[in-house]
C-alpha atoms as a PDB file:
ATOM      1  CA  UNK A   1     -43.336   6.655 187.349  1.00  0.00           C
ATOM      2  CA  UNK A   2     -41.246   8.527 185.144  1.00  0.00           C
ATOM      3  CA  UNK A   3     -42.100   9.658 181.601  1.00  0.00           C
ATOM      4  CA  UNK A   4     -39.555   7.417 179.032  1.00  0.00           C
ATOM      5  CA  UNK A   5     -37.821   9.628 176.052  1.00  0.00           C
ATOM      6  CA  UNK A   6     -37.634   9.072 172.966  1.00  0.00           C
ATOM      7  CA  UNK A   7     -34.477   9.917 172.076  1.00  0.00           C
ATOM      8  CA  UNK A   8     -34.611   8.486 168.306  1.00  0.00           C
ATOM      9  CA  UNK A   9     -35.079  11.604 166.973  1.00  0.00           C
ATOM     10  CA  UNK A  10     -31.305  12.956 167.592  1.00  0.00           C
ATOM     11  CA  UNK A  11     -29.207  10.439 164.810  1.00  0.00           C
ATOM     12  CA  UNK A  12     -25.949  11.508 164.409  1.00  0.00           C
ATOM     13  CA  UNK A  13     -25.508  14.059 162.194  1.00  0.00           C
ATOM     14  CA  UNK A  14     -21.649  14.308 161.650  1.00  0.00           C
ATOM     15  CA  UNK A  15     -20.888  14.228 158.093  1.00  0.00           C
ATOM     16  CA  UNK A  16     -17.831  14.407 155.913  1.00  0.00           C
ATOM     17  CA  UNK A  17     -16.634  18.083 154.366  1.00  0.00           C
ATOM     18  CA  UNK A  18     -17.084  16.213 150.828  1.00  0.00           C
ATOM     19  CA  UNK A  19     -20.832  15.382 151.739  1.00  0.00           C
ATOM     20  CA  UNK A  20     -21.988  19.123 153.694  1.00  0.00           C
ATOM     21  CA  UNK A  21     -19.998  20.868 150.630  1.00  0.00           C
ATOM     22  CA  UNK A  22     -21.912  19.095 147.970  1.00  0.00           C
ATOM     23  CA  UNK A  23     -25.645  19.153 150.128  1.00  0.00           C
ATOM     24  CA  UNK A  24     -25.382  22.493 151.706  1.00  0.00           C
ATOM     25  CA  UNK A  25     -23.531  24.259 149.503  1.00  0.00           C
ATOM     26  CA  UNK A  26     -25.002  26.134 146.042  1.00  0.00           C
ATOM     27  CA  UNK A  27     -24.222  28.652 143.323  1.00  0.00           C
ATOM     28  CA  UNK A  28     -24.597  32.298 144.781  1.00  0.00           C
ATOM     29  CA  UNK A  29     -24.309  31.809 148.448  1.00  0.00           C
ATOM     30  CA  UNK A  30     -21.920  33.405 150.430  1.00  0.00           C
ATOM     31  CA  UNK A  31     -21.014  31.933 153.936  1.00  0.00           C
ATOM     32  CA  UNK A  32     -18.180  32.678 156.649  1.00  0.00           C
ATOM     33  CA  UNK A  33     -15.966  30.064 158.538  1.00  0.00           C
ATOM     34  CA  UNK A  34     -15.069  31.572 161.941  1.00  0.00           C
ATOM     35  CA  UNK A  35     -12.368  29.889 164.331  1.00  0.00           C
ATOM     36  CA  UNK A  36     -10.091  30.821 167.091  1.00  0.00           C
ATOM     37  CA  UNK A  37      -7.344  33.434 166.013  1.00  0.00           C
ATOM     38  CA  UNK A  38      -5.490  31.894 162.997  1.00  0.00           C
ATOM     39  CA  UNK A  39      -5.841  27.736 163.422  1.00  0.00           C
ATOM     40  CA  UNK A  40      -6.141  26.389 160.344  1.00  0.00           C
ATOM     41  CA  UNK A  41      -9.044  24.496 161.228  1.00  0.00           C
ATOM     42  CA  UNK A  42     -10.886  25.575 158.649  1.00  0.00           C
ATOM     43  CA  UNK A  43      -8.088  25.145 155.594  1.00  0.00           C
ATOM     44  CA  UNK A  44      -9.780  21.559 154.594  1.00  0.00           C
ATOM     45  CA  UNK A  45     -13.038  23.147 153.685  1.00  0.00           C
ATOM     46  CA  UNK A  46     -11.779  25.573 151.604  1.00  0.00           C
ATOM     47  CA  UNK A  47     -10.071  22.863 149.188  1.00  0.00           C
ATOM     48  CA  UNK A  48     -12.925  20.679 149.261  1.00  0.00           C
ATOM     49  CA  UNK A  49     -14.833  23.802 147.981  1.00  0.00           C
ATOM     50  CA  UNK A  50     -12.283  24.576 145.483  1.00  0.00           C
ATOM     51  CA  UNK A  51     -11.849  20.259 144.240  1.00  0.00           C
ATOM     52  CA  UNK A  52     -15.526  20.403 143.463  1.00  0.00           C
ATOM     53  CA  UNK A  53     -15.606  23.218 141.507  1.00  0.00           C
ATOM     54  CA  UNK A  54     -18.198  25.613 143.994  1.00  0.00           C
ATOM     55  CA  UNK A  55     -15.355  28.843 143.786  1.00  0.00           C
ATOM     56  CA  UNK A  56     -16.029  30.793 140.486  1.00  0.00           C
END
């Protein structure tokens, strides 16, 4: 008989830019956004960081 998984243990864990910015996000640390070539992707981020005040 095979073994059952629990598979409880991997929720979802997509969140908005608004919520990661404000949770994962602090005074003094430095980070990098990577992407393919020159996207955009990553454009959104950088104005939620700026609209809640984390760029000094």
């Amino acid at each position: 008989m095979a073994e059952e998984i629990d598979y409880k243990h991997r929720l979802n864990k997509m969140m908005s830019e608004k919520e990661a910015v404000a949770t994962f996000l602090h005074d003094g640390d430095l980070f990098t956004v990577g992407g393919f070539l020159n996207n955009r992707e990553s454009d959104s981020v950088f104005r939620e960081i700026a609209r809640q005040g984390q760029i000094s």
